[in-house]
Protein backbone atom coordinates (compact mmCIF):
# COMPACT_ATOMS: atom_id res chain seq x y z
CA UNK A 1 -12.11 -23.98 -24.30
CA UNK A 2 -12.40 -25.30 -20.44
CA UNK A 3 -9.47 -26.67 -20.36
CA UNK A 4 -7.49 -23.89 -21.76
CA UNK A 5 -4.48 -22.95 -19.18
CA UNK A 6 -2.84 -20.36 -19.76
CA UNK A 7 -0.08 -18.04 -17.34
CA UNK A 8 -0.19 -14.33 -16.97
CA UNK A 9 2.29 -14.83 -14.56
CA UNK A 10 4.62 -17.94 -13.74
CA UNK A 11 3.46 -20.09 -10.92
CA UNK A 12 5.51 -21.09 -8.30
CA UNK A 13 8.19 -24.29 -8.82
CA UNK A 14 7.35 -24.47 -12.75
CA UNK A 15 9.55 -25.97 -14.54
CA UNK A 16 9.65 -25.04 -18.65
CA UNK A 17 9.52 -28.71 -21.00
CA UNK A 18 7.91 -30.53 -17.71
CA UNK A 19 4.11 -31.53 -18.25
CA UNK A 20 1.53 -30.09 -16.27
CA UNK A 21 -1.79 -32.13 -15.72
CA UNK A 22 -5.14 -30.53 -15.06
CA UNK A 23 -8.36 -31.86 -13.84
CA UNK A 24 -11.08 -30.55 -16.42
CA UNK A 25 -14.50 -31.46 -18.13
CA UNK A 26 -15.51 -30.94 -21.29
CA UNK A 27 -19.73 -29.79 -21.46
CA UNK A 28 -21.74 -31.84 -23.15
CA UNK A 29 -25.83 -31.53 -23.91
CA UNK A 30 -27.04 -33.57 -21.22
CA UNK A 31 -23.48 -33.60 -19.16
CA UNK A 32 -20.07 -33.25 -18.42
CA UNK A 33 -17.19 -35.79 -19.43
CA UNK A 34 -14.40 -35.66 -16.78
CA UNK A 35 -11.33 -35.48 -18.28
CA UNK A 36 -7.18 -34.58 -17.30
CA UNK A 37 -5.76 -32.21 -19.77
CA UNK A 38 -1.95 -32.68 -20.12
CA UNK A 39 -0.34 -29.35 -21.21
CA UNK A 40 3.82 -28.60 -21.69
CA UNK A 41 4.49 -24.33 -21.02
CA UNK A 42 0.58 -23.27 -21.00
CA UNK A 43 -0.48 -25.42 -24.14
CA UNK A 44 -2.49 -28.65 -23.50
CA UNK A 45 -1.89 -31.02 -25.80
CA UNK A 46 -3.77 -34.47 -24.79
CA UNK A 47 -6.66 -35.35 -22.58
CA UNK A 48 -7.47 -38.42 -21.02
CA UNK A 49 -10.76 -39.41 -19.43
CA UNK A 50 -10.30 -38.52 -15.23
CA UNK A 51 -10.62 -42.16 -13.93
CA UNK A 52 -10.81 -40.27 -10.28
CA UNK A 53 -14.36 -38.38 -11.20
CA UNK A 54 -17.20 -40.38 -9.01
CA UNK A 55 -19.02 -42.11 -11.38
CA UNK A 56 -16.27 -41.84 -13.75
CA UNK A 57 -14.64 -44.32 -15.93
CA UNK A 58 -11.39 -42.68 -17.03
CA UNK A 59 -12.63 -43.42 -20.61
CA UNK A 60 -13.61 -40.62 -23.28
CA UNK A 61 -15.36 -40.58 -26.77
CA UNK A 62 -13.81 -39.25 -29.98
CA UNK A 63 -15.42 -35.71 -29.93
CA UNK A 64 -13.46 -35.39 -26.62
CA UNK A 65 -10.97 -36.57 -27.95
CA UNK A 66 -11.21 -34.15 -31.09
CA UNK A 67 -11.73 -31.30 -29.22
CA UNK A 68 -8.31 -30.54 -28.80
CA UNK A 69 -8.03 -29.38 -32.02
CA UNK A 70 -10.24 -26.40 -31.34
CA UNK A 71 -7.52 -24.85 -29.47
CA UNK A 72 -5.39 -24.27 -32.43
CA UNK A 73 -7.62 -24.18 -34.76
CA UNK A 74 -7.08 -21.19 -37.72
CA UNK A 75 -10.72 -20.10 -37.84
CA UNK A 76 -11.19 -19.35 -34.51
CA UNK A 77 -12.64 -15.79 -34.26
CA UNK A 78 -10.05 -13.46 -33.17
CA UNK A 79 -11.46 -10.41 -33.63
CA UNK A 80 -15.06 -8.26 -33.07
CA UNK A 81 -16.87 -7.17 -35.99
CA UNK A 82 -19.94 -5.26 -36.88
CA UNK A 83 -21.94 -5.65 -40.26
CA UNK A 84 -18.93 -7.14 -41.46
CA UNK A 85 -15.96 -4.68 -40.22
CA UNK A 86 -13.86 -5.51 -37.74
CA UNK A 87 -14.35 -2.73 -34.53
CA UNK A 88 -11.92 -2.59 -31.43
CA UNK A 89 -12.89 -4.82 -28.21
CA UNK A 90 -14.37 -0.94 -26.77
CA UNK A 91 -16.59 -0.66 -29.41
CA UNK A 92 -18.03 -3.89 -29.07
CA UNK A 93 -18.89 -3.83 -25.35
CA UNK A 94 -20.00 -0.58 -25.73
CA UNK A 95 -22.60 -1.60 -28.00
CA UNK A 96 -23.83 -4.33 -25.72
CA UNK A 97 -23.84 -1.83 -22.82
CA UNK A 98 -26.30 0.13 -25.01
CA UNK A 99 -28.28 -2.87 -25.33
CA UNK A 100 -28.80 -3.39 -22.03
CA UNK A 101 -29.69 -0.36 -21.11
CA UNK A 102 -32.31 -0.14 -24.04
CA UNK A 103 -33.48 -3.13 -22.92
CA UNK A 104 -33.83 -2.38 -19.05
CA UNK A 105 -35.72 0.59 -19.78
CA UNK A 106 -38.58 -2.17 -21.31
CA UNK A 107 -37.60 -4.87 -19.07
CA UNK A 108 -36.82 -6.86 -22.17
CA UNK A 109 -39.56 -6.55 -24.62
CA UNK A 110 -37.99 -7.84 -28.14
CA UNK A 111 -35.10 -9.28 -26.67
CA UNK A 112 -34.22 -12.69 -27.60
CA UNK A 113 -32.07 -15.48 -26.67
CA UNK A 114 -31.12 -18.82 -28.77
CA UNK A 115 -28.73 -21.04 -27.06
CA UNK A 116 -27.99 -24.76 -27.56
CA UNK A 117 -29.12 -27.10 -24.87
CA UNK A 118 -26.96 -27.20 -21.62
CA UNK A 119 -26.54 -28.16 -17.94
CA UNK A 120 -23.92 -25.88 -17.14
CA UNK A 121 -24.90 -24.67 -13.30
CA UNK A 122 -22.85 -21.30 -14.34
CA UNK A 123 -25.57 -20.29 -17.56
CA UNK A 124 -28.59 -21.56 -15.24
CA UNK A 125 -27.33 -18.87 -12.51
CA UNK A 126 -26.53 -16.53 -15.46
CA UNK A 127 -30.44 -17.34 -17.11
CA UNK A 128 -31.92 -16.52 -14.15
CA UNK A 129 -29.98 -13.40 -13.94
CA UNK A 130 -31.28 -12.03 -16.65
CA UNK A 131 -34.67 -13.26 -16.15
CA UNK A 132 -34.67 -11.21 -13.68
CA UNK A 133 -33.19 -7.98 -15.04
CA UNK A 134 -35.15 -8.69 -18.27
CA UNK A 135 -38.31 -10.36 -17.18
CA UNK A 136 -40.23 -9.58 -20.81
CA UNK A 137 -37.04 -11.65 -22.90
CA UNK A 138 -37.71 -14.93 -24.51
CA UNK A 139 -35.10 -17.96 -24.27
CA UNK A 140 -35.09 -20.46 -27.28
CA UNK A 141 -33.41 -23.66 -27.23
CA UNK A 142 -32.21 -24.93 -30.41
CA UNK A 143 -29.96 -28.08 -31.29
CA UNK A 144 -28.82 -29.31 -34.76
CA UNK A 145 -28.98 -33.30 -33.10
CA UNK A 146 -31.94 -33.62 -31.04
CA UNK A 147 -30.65 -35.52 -28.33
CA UNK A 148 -32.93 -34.81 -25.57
CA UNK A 149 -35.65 -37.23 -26.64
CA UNK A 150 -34.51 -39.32 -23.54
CA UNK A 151 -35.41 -36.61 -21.05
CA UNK A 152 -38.57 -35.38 -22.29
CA UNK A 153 -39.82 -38.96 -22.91
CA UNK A 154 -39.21 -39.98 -19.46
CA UNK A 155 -40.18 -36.92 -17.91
CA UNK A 156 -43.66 -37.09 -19.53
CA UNK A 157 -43.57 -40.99 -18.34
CA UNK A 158 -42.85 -40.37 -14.87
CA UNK A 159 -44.44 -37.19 -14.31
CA UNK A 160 -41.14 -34.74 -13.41
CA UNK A 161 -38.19 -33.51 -14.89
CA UNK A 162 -35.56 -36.61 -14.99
CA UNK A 163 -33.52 -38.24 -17.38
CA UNK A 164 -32.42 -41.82 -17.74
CA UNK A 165 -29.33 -43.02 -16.59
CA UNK A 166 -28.30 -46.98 -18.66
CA UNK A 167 -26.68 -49.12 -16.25
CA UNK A 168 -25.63 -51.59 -19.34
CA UNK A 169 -23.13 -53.17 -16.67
CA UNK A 170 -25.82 -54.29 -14.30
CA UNK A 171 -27.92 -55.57 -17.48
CA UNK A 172 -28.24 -59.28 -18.45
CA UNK A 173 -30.41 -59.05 -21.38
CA UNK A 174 -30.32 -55.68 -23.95
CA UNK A 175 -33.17 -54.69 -26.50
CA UNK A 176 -31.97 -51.68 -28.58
CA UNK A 177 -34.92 -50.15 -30.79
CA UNK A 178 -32.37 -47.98 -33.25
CA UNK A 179 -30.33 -46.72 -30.28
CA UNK A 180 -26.60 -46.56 -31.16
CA UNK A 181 -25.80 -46.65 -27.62
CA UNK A 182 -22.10 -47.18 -27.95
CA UNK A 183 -21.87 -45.09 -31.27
CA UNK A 184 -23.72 -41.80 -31.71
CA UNK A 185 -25.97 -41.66 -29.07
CA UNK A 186 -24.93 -38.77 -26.61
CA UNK A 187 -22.99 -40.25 -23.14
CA UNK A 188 -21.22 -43.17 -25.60
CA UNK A 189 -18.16 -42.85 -23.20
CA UNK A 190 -19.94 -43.84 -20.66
CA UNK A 191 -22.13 -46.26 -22.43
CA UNK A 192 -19.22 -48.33 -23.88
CA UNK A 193 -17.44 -48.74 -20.84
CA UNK A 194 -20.36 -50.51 -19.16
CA UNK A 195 -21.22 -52.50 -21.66
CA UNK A 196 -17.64 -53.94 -22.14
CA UNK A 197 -18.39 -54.94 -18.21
CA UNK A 198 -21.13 -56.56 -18.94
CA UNK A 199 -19.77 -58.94 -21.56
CA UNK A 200 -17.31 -59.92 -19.93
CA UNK A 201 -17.36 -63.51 -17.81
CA UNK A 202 -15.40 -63.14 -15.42
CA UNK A 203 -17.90 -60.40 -14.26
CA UNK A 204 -20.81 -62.79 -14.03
CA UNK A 205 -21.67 -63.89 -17.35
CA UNK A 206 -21.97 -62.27 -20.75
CA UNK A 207 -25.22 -59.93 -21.43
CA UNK A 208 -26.92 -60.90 -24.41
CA UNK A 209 -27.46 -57.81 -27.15
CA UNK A 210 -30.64 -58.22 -29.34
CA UNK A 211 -30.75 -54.56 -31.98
CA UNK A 212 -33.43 -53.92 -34.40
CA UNK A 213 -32.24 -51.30 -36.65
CA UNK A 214 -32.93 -49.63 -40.33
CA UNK A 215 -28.75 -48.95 -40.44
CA UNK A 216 -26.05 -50.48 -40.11
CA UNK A 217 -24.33 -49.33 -36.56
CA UNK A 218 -21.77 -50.19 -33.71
CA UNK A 219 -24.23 -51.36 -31.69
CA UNK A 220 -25.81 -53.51 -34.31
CA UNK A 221 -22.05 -54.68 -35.13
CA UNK A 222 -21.77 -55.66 -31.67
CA UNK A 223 -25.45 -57.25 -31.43
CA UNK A 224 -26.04 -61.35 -30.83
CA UNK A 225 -28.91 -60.78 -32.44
CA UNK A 226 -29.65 -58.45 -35.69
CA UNK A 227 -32.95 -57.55 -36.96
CA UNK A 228 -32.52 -55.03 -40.15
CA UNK A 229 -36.10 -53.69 -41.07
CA UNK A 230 -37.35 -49.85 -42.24
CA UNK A 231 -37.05 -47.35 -40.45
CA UNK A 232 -40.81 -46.86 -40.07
CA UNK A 233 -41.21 -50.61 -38.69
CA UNK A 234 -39.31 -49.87 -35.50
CA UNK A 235 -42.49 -48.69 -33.29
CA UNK A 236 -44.28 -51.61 -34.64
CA UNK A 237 -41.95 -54.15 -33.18
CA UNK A 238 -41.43 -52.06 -29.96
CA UNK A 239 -45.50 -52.56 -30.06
CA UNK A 240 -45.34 -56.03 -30.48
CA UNK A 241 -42.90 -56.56 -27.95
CA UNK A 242 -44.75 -55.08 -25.24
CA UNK A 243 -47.75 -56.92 -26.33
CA UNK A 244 -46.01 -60.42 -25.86
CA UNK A 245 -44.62 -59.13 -22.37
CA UNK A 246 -48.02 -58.10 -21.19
CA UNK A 247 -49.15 -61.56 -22.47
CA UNK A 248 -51.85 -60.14 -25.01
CA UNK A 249 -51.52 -61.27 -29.20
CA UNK A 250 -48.92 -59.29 -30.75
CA UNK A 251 -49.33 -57.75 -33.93
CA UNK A 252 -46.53 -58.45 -36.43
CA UNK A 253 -45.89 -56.26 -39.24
CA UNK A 254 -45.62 -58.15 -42.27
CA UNK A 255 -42.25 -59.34 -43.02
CA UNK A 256 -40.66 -59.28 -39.80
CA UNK A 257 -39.25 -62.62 -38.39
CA UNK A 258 -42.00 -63.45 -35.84
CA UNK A 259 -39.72 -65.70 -34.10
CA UNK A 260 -37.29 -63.31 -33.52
CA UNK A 261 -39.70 -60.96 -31.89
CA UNK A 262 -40.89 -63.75 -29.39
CA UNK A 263 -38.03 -65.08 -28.86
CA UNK A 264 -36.55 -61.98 -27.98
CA UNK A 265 -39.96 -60.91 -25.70
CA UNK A 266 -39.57 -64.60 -24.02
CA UNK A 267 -35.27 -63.43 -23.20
CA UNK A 268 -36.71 -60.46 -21.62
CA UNK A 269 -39.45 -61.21 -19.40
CA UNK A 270 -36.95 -64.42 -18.14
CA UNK A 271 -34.37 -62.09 -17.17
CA UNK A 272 -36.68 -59.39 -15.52
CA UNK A 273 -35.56 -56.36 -13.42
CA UNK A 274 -32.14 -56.85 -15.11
CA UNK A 275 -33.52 -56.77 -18.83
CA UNK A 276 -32.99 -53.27 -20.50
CA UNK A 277 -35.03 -51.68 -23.70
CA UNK A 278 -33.33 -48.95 -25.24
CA UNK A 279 -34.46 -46.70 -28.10
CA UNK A 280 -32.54 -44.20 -29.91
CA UNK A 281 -32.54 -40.34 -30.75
CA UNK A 282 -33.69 -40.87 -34.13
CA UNK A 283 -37.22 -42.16 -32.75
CA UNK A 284 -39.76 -40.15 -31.97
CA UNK A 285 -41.28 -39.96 -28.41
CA UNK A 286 -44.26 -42.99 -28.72
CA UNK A 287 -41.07 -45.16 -29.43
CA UNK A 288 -39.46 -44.12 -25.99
CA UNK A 289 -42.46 -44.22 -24.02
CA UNK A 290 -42.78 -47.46 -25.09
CA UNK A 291 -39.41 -48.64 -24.17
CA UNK A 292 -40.08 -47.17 -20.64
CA UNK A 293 -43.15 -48.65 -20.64
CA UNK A 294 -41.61 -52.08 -20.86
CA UNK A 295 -38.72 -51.77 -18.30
CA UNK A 296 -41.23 -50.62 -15.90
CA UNK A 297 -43.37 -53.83 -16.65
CA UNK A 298 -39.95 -55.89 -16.49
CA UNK A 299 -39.28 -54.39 -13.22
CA UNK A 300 -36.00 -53.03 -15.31
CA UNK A 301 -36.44 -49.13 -13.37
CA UNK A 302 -34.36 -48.82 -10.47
CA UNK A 303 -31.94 -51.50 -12.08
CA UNK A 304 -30.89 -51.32 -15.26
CA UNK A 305 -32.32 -48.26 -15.29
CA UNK A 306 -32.18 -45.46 -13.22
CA UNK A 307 -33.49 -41.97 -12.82
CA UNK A 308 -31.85 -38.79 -12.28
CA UNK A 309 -33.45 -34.66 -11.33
CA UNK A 310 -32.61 -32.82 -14.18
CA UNK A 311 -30.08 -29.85 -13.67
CA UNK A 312 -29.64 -27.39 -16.33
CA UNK A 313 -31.14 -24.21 -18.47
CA UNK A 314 -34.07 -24.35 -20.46
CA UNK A 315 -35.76 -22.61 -23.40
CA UNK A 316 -39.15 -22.72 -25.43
CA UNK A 317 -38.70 -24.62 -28.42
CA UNK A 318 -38.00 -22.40 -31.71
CA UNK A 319 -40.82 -23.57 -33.11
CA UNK A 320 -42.65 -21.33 -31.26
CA UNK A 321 -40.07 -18.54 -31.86
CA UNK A 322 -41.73 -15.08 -33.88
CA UNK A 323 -39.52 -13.20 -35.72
CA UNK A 324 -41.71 -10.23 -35.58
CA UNK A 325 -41.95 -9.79 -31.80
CA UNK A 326 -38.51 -9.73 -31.46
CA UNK A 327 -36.15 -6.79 -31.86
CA UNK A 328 -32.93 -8.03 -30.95
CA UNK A 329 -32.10 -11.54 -31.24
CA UNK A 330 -28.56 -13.20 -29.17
CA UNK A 331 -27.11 -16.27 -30.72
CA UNK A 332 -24.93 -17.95 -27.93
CA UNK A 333 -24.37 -21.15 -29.66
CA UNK A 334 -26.21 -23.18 -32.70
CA UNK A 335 -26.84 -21.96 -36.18
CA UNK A 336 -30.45 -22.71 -37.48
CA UNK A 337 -29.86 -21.28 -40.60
CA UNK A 338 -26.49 -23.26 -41.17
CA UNK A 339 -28.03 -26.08 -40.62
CA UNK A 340 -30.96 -26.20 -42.31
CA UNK A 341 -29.30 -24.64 -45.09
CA UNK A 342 -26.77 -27.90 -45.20
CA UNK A 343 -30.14 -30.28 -44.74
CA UNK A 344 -31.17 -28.81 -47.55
CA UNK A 345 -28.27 -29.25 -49.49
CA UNK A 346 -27.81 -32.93 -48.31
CA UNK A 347 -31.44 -33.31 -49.27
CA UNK A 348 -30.20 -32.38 -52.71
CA UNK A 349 -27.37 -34.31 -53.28
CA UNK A 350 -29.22 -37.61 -51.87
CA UNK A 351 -31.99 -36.72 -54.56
CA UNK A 352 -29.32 -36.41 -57.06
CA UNK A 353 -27.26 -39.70 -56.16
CA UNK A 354 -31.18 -41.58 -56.19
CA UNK A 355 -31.91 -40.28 -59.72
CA UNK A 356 -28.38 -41.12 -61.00
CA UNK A 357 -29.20 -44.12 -59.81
């Protein structure tokens, strides 16, 4: 793991039983949390966010603060193996030295690559690397939790590659359309943190939190105002919100509060360039674009939203992926078959429970 320190040779003025205290980060899909890893003789044993980061907040979330575990965790591979057998550390890079030589003499043809998202700098330079050396490969992005809905939604609003950035702290009024933003939603440490700002007086005033949502959340928990509906009535409200901002006749789904949605369209266009829309990974792409859509009309972008270039490797989707054109295929991250294979079986069981029922 990053933050994984540990001494081939003793440094200068260490003392054995005193902590040590590094400045780290641990990767995440669309970022980097900043973290201080506190480690006693080579081991780390807590992390704390790295309130000293610009633009950081010294707070983390708990799969930072999980991730510890991974360092002494028992099923960590510890050895090579091939079809099953474990082989010496030789053997195994001398099998991927004969793959890249096969390889170079085709410049790639039927070589593969499936990686999970990333912004890592380091595996853009090393992409590009082999890009070159292997001009013919194919790079697949895959990811179990589609969380880059937010960048592709606002890059196909705006024209270029950016992805949001939430200022919740700078934001008086909040709509969330099924967006967990201080639970599941990727960037929650961050999230959290400037929300907590925001509802606090002494800061200026409380913001005011209006979630419509098909589950029961964090963010709904924390909501002033809760509208529980389907699932499938989300983009219909979003609709009918930025109907009533752009002062045409909304369209209501049937059994939805009307109030609530013009009240809540009314909150919005009062408050302006500091009123926020949100919507979450779970919806699809019209859902975001609409949400965009509206904090452009608020005058919300460049406030309470803002925009950043997008930094990191990318990949066709694996939908587009053909098993017989490739040869050789390298897994560096993310398990498609896993997880589909534990969809499936969660598809099962929920059958199961609803027929019991």
């Amino acid at each position: 793991f990053p933050y994984t320190t540990l001494f081939r040779s003793q440094p200068s003025n260490y003392i054995y039983g005193k902590a040590d205290y590094y400045a780290t980060a641990m990767p995440t899909r669309n970022g980097a949390i900043p973290l201080v890893a506190k480690s006693y003789d080579g081991r780390p044993i807590k992390i704390e966010g790295n309130a000293l980061y610009p633009g950081g907040n010294g707070g983390t979330d708990r799969y930072a603060q999980a991730s510890i575990l991974n360092l002494y965790d028992p099923d960590r591979a510890k050895r090579f193996t091939h079809d099953g057998k474990p082989v010496s550390r030789e053997e195994a890079l001398n099998f991927l030295d004969d793959l890249s030589k096969k390889f170079a003499a085709n410049q790639g043809e039927g070589l593969s690559f499936l990686a999970e998202s990333s912004t890592s700098p380091s595996r853009a330079r090393l992409q590009k690397i082999i890009a070159d050396k292997y001009p013919k490969a194919q790079w697949f992005t895959y990811d179990a939790v589609d969380t880059g809905i937010h960048q592709r939604a606002a890059t196909q609003a705006f024209g270029q590659p950016v992805r949001p950035v939430f200022n919740f702290d700078k934001a008086k009024v909040i709509l969330s359309l099924d967006c967990d933003f201080i639970g599941g939603e990727d960037d929650a440490h961050n999230h959290i943190a400037k929300f907590a700002r925001g509802r606090k007086v002494e800061n200026g005033g409380m913001s005011r939190l209006y979630a419509v949502e098909s589950l029961f959340t964090l963010t709904g928990a924390s909501a002033d105002h809760r509208l529980r509906v389907p699932a499938s009535l989300i983009a219909p409200i979003a609709a009918a919100v930025s109907a009533v901002i752009a002062g045409n006749t909304p369209s209501i789904p049937a059994g939805v509060d009307a109030e609530w949605i013009l009240e809540c369209a009314k909150d919005l266009v009062a408050t302006g360039s500091s009123a926020l829309v949100v919507a979450g990974q779970r919806q699809p792409i019209e859902v975001h674009l609409l949400a965009y859509a509206i904090n452009s009309a608020l005058g919300a972008v460049g406030n309470a939203v803002t925009f950043i270039p997008v930094v990191g490797t990318v990949g066709a989707d694996l939908k587009s992926f053909a098993a017989g054109a490739t040869d050789t295929l390298v897994i560096l991250g993310g398990s498609p078959a896993y997880n589909l294979n534990c969809s499936a079986r969660l598809k099962f069981v929920v059958r199961l429970v609803y027929y019991e029922d």
